[in-house]
PDB file of N, CA and C in Angstrom:
ATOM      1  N   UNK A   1     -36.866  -7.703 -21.747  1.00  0.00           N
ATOM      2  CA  UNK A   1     -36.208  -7.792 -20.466  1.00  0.00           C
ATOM      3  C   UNK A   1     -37.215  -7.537 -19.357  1.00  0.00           C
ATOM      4  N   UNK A   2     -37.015  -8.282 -18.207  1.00  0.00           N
ATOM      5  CA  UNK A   2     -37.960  -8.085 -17.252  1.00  0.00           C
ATOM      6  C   UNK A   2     -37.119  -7.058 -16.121  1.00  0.00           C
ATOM      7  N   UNK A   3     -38.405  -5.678 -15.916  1.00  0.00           N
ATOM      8  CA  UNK A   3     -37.771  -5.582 -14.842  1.00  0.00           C
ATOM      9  C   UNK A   3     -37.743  -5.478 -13.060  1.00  0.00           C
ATOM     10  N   UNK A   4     -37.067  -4.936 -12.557  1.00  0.00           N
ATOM     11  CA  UNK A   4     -37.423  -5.293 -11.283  1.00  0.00           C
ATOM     12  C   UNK A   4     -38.143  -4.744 -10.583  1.00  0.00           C
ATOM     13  N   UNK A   5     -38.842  -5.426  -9.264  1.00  0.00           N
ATOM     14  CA  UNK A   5     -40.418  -4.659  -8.744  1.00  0.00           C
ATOM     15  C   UNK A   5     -39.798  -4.436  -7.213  1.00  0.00           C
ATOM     16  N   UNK A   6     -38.222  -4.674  -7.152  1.00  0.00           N
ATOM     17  CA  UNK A   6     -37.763  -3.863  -6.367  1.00  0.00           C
ATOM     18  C   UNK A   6     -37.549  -2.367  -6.385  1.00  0.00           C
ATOM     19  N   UNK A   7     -38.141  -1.347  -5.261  1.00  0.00           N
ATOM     20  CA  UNK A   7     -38.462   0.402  -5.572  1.00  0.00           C
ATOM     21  C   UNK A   7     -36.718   0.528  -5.598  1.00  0.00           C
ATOM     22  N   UNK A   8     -36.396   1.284  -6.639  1.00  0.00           N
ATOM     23  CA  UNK A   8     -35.197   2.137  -6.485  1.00  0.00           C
ATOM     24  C   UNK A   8     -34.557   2.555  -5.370  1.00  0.00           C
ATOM     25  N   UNK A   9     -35.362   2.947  -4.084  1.00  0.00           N
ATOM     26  CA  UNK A   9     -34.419   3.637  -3.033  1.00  0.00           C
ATOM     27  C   UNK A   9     -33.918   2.409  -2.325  1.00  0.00           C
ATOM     28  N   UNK A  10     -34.578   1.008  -2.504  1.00  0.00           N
ATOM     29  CA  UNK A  10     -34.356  -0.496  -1.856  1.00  0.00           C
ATOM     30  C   UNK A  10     -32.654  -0.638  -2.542  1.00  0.00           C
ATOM     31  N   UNK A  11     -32.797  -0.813  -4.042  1.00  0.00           N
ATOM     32  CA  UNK A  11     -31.542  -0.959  -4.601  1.00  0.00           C
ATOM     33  C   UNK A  11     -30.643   0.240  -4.336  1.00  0.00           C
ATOM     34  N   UNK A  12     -30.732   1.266  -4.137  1.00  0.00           N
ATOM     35  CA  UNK A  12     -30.021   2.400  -3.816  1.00  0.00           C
ATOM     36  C   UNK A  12     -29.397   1.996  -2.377  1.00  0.00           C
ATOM     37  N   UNK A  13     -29.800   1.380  -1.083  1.00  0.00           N
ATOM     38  CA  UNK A  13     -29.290   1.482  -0.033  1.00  0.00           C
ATOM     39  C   UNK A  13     -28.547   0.562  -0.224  1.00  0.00           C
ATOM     40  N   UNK A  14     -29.005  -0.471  -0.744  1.00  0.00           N
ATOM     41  CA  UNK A  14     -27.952  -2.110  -1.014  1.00  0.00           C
ATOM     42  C   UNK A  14     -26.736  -1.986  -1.403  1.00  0.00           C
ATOM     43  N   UNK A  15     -26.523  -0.697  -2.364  1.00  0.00           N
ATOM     44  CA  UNK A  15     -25.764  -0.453  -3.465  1.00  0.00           C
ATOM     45  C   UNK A  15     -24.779   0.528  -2.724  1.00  0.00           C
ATOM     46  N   UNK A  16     -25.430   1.088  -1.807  1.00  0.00           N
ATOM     47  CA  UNK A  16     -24.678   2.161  -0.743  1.00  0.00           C
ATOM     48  C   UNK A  16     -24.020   1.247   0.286  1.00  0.00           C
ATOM     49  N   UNK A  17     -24.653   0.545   0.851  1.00  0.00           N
ATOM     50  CA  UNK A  17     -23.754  -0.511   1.954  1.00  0.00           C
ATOM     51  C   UNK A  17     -22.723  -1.627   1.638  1.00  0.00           C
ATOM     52  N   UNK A  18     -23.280  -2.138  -0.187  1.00  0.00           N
ATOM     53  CA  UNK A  18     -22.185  -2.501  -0.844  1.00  0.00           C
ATOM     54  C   UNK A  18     -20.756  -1.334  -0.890  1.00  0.00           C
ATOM     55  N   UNK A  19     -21.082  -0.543  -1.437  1.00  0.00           N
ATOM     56  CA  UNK A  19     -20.088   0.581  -1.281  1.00  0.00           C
ATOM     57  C   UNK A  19     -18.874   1.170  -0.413  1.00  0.00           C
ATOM     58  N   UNK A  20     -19.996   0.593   0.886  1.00  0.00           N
ATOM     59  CA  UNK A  20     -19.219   1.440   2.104  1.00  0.00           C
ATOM     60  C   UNK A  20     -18.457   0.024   2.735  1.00  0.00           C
ATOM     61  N   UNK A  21     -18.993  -0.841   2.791  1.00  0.00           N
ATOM     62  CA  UNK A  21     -18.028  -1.821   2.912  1.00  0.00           C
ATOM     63  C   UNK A  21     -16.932  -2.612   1.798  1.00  0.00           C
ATOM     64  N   UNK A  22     -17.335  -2.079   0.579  1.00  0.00           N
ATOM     65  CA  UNK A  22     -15.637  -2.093  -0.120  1.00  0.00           C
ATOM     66  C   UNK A  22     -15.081  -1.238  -0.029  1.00  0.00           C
ATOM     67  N   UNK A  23     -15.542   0.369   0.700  1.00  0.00           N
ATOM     68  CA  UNK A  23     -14.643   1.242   1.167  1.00  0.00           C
ATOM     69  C   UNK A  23     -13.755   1.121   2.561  1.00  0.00           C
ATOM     70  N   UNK A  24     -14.594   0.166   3.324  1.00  0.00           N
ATOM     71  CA  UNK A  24     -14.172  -0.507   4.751  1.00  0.00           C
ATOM     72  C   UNK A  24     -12.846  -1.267   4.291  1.00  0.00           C
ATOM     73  N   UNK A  25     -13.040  -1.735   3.515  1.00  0.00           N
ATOM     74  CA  UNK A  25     -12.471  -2.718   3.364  1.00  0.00           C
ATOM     75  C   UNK A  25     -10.841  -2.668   2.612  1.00  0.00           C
ATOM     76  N   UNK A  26     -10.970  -1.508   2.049  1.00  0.00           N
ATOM     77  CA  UNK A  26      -9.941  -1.062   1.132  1.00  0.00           C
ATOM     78  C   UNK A  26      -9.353  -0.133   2.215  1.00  0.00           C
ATOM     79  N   UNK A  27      -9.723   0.441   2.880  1.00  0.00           N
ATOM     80  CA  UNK A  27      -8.986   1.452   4.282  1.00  0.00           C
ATOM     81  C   UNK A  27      -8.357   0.421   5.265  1.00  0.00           C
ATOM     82  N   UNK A  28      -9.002  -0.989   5.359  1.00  0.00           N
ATOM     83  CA  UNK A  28      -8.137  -1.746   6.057  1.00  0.00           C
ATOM     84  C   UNK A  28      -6.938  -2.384   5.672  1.00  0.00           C
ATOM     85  N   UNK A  29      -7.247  -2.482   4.393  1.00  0.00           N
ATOM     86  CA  UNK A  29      -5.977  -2.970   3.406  1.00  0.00           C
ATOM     87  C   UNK A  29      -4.985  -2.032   3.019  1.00  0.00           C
ATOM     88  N   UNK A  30      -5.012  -0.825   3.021  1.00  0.00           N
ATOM     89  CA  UNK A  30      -3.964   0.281   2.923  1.00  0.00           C
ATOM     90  C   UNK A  30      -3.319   0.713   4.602  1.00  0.00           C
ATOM     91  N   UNK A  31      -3.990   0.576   5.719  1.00  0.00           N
ATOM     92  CA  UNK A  31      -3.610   0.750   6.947  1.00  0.00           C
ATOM     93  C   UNK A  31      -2.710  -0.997   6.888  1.00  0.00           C
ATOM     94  N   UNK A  32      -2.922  -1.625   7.279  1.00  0.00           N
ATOM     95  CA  UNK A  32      -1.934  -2.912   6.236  1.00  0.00           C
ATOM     96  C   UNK A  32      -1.327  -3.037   5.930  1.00  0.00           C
ATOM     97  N   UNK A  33      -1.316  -2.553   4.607  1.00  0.00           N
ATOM     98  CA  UNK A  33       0.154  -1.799   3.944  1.00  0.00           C
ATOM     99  C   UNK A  33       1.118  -0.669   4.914  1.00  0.00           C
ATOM    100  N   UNK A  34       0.511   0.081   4.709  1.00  0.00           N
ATOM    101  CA  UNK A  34       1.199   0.898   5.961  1.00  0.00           C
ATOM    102  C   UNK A  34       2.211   0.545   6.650  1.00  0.00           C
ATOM    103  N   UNK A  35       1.501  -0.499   7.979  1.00  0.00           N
ATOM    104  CA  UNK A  35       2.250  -0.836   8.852  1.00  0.00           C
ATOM    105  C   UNK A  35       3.234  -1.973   8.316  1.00  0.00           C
ATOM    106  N   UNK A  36       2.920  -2.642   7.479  1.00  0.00           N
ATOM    107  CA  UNK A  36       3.446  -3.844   6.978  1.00  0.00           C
ATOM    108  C   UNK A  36       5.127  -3.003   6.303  1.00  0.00           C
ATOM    109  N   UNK A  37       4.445  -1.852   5.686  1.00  0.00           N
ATOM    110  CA  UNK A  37       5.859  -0.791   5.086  1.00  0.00           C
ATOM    111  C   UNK A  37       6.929  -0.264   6.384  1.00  0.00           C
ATOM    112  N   UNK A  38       5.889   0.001   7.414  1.00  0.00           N
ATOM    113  CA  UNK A  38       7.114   0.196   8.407  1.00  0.00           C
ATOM    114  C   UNK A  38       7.868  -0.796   9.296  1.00  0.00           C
ATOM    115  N   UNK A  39       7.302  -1.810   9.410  1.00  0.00           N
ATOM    116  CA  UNK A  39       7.783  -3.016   9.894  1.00  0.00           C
ATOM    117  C   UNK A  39       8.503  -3.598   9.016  1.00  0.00           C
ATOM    118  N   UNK A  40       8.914  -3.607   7.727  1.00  0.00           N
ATOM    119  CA  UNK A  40       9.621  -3.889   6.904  1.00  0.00           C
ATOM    120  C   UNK A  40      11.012  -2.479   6.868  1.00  0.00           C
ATOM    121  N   UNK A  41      11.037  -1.473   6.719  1.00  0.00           N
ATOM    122  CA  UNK A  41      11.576  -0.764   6.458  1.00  0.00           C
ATOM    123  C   UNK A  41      12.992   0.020   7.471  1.00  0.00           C
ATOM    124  N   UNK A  42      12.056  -0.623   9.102  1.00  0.00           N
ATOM    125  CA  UNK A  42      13.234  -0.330  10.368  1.00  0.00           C
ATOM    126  C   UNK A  42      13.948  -0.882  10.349  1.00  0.00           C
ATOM    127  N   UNK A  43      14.007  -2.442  10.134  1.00  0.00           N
ATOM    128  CA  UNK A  43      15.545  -3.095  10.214  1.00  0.00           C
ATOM    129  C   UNK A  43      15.870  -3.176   8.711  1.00  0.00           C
ATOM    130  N   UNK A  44      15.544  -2.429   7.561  1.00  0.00           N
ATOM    131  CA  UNK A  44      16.271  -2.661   6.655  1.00  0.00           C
ATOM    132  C   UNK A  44      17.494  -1.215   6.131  1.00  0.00           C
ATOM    133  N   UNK A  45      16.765  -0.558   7.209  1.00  0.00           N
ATOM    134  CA  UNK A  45      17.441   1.095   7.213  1.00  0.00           C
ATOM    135  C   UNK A  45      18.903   0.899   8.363  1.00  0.00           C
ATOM    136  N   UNK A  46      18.623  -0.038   8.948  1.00  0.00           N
ATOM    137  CA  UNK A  46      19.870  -0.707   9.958  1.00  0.00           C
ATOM    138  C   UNK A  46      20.740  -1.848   8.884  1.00  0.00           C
ATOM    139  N   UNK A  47      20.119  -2.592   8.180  1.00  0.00           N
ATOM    140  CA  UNK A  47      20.560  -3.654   7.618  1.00  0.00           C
ATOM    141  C   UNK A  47      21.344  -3.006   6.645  1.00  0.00           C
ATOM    142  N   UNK A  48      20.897  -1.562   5.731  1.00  0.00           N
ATOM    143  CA  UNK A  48      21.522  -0.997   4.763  1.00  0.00           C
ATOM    144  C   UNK A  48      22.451  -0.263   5.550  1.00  0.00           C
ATOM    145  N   UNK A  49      22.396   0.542   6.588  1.00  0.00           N
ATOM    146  CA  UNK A  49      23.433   1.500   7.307  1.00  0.00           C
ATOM    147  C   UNK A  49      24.761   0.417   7.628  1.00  0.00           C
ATOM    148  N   UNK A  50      24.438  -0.525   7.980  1.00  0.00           N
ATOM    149  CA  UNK A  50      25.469  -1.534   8.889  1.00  0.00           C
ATOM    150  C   UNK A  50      26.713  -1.703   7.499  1.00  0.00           C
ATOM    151  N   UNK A  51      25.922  -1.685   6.456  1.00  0.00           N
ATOM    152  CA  UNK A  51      26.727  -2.533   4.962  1.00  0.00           C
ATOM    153  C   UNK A  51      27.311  -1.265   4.454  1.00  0.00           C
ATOM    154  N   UNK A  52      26.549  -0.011   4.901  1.00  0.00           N
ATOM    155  CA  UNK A  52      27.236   1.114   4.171  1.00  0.00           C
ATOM    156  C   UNK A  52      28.682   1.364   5.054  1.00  0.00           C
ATOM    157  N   UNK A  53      28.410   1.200   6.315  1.00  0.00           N
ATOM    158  CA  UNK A  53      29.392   1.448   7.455  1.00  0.00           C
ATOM    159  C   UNK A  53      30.993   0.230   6.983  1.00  0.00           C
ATOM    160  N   UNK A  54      30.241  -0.851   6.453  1.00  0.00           N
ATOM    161  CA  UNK A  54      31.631  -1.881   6.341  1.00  0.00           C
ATOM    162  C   UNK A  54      32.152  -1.237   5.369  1.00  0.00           C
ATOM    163  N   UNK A  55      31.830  -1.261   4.022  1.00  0.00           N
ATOM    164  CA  UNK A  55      32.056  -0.429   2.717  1.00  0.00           C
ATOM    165  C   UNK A  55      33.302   0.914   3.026  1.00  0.00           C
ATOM    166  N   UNK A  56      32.882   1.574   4.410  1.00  0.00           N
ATOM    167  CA  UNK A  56      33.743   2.441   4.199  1.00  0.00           C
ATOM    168  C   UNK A  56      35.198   2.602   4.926  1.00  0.00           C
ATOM    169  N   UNK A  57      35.370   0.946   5.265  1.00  0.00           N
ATOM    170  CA  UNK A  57      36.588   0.530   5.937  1.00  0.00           C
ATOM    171  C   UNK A  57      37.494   0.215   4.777  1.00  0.00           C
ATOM    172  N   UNK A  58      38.738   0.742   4.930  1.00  0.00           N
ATOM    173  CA  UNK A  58      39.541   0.637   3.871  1.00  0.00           C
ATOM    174  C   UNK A  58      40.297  -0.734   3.795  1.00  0.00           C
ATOM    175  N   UNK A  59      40.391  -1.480   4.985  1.00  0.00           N
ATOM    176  CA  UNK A  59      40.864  -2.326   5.110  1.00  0.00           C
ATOM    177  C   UNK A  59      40.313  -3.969   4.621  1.00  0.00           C
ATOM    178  N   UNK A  60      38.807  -3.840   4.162  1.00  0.00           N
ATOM    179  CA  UNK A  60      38.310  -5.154   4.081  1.00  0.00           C
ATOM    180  C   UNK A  60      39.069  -5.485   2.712  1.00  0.00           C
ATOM    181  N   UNK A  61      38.653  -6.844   3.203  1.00  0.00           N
ATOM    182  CA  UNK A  61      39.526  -8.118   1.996  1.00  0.00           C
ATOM    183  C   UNK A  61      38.314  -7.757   0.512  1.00  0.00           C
ATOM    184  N   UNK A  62      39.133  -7.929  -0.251  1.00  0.00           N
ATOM    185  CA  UNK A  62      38.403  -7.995  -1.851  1.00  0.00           C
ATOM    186  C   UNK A  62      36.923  -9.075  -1.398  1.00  0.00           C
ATOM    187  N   UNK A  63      36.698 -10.283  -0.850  1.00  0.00           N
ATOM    188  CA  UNK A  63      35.850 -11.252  -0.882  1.00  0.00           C
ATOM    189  C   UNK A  63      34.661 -10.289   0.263  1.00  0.00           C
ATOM    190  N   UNK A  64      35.415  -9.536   1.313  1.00  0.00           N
ATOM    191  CA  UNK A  64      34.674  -9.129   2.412  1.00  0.00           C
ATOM    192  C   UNK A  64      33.538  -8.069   1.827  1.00  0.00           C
ATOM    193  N   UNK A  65      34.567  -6.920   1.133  1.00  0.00           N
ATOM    194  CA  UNK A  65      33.734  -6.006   0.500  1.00  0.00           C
ATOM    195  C   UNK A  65      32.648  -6.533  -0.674  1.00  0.00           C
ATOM    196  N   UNK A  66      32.953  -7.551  -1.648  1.00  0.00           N
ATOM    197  CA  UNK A  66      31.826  -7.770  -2.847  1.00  0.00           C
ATOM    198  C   UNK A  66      30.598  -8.250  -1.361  1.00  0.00           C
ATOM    199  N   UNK A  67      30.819  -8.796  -0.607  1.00  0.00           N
ATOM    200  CA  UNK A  67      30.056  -9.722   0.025  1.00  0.00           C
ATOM    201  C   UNK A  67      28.691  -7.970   0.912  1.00  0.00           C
ATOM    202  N   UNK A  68      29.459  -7.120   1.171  1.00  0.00           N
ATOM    203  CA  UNK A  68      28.822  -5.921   1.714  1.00  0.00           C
ATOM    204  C   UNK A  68      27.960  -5.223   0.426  1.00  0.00           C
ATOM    205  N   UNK A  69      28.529  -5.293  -0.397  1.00  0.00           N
ATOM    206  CA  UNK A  69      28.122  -4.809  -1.699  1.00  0.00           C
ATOM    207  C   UNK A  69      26.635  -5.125  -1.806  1.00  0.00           C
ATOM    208  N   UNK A  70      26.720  -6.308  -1.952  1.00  0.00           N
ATOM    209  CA  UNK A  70      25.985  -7.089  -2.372  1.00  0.00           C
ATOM    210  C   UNK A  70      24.228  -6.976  -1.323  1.00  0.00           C
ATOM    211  N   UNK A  71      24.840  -6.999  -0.119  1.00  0.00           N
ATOM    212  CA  UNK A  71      24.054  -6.750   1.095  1.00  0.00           C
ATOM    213  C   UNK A  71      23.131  -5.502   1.293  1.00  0.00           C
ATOM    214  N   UNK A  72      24.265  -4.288   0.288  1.00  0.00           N
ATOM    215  CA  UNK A  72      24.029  -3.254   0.197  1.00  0.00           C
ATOM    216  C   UNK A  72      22.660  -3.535  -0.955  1.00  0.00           C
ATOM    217  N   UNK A  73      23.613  -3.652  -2.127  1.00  0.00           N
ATOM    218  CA  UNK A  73      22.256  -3.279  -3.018  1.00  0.00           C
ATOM    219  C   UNK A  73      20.963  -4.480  -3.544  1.00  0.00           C
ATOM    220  N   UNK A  74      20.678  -5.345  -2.424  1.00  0.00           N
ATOM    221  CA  UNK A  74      19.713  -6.652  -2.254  1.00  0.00           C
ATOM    222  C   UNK A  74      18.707  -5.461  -1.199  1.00  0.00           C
ATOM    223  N   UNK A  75      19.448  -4.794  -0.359  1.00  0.00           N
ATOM    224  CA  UNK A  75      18.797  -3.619   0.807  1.00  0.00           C
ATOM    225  C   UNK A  75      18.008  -2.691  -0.174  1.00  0.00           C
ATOM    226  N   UNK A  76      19.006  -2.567  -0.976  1.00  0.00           N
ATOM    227  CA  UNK A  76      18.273  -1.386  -2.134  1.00  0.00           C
ATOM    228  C   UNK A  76      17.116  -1.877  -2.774  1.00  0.00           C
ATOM    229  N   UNK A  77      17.812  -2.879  -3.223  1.00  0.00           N
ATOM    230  CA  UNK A  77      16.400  -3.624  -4.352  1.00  0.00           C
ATOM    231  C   UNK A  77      14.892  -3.932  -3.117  1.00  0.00           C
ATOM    232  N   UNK A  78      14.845  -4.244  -1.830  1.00  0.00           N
ATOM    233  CA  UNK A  78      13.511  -4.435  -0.664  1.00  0.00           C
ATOM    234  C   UNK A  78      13.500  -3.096  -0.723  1.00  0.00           C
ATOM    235  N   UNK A  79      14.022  -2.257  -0.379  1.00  0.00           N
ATOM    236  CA  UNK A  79      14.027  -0.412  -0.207  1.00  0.00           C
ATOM    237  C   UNK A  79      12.681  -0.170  -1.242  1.00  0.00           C
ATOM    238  N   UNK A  80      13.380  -0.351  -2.722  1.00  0.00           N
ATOM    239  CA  UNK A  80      12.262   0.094  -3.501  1.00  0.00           C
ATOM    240  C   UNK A  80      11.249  -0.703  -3.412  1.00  0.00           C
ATOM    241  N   UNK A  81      11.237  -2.085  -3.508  1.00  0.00           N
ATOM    242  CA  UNK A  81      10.316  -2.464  -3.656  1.00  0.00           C
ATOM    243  C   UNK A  81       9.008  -2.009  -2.666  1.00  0.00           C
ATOM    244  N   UNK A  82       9.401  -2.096  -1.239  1.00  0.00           N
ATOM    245  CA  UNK A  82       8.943  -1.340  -0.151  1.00  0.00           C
ATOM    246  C   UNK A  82       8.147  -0.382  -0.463  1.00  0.00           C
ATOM    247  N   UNK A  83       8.909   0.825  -1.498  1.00  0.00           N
ATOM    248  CA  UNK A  83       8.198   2.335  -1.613  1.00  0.00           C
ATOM    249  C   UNK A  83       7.477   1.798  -2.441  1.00  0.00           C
ATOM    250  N   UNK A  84       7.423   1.168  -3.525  1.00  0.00           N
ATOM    251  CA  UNK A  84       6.124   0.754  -4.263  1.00  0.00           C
ATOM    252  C   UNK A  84       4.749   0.836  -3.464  1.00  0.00           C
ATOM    253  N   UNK A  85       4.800   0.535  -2.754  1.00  0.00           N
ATOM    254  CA  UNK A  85       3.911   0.369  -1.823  1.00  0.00           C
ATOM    255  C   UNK A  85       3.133   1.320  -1.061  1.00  0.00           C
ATOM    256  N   UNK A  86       3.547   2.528  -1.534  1.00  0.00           N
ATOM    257  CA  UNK A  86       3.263   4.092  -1.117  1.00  0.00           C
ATOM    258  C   UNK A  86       1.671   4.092  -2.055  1.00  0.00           C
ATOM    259  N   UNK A  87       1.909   3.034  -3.043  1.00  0.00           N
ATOM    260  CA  UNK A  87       0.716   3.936  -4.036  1.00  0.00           C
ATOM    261  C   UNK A  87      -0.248   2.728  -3.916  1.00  0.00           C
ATOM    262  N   UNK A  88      -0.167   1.938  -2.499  1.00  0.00           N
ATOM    263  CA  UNK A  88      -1.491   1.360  -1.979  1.00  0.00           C
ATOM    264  C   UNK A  88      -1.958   2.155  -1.525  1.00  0.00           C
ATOM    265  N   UNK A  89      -3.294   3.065  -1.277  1.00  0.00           N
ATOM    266  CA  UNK A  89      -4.201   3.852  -0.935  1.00  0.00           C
ATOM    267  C   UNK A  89      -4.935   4.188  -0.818  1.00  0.00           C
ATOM    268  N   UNK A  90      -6.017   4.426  -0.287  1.00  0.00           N
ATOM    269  CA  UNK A  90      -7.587   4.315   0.004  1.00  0.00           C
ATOM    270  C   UNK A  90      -7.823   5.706  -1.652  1.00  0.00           C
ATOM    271  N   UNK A  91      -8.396   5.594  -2.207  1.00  0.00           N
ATOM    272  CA  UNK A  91      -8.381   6.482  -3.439  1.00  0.00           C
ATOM    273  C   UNK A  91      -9.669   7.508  -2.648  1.00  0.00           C
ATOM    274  N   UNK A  92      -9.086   8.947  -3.073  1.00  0.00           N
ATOM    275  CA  UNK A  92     -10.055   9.982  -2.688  1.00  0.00           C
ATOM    276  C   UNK A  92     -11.182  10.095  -3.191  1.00  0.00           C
ATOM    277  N   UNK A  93     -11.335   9.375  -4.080  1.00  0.00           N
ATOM    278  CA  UNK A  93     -13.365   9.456  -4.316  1.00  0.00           C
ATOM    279  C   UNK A  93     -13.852   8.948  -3.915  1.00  0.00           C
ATOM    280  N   UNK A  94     -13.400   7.939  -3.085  1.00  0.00           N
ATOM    281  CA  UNK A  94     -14.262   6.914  -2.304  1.00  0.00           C
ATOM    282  C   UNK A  94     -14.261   7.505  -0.992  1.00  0.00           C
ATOM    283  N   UNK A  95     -13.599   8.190  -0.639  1.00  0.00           N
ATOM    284  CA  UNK A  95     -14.102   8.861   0.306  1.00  0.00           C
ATOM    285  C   UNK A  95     -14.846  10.040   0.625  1.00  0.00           C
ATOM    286  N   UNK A  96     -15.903   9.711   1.964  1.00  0.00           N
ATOM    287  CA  UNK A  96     -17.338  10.344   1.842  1.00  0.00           C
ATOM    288  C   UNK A  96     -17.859  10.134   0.814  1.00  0.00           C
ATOM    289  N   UNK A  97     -18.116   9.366   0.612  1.00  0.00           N
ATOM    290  CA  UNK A  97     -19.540   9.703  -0.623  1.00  0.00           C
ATOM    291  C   UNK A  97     -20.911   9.821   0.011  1.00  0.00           C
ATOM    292  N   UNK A  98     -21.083   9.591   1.278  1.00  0.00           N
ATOM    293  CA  UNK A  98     -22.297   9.269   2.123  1.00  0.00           C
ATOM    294  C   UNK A  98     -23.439  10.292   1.170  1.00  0.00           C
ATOM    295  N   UNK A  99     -22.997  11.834   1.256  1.00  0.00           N
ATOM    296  CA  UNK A  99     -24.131  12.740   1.081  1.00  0.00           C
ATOM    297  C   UNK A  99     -24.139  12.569  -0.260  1.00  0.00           C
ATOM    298  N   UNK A 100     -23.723  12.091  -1.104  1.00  0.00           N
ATOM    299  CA  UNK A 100     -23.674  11.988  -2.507  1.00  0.00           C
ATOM    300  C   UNK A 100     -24.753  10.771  -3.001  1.00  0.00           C
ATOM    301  N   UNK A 101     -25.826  11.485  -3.993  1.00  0.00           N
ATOM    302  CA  UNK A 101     -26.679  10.385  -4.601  1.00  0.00           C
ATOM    303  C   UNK A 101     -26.118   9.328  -4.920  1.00  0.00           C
ATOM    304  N   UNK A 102     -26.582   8.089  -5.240  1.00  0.00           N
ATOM    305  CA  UNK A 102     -26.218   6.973  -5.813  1.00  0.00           C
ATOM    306  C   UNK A 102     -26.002   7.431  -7.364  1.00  0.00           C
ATOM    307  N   UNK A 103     -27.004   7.682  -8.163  1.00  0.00           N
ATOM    308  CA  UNK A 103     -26.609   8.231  -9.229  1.00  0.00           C
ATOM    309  C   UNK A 103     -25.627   9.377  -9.472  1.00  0.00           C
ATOM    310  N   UNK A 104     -25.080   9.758  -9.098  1.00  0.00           N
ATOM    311  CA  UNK A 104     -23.925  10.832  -9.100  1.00  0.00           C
ATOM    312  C   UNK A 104     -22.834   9.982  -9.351  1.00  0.00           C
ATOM    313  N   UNK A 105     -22.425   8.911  -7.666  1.00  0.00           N
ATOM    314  CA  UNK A 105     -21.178   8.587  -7.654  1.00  0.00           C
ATOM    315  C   UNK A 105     -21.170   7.003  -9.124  1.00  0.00           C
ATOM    316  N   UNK A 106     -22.686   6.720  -9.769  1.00  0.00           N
ATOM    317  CA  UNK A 106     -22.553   5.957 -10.721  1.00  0.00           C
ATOM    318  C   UNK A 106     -21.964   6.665 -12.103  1.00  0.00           C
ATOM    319  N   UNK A 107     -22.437   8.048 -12.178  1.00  0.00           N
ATOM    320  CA  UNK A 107     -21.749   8.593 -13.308  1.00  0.00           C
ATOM    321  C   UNK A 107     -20.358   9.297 -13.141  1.00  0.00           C
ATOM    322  N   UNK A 108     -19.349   8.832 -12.504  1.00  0.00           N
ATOM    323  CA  UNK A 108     -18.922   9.172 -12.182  1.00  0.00           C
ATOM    324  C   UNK A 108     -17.936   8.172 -12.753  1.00  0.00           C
TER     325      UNK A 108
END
């Protein structure tokens, strides 16, 4: 195998700026998520309240209520799917690693 006559601290910084911009990059994609979770989640906390509110009229027709039901737990099923979405997250080892050798955060 041939190897390279690039000095170690050359591949070490490459390997560090690779790093920090898939760490850039993954903090933009969880801020993302984020907002994407709360912009999803305000009108569906109205959309579910509104269906819980019909539900508790005694008066709706058999066709009225399956039809709220239904509204209800389609709200439920985006609800969770929504919280799934909690466990998009910038992962804590990737953050700071700055003062940390390259070889450290490789055995790692």
């Amino acid at each position: 195998m041939s190897q390279s006559n690039t000095p170690p601290e050359i591949n070490e910084a490459h390997l560090r700026t690779e790093i920090e911009e898939y760490e850039k990059k993954l903090a933009d994609a969880a801020s993302l998520v984020a907002r994407v979770r709360h912009e999803i989640n305000n009108p569906l906390a109205a959309l579910l309240g509104q269906a819980q509110l019909l539900l508790r009229e005694e008066e709706l027709s058999e066709r009225v209520r399956k039809r709220a039901e239904t509204i209800e737990s389609q709200a439920r099923r985006i609800q969770a799917i929504v919280g799934e979405l909690r466990e998009v997250q910038l992962p804590a080892a990737a953050v700071n690693r700055q003062d940390q050798p390259l070889r450290e955060i490789e055995e790692q």
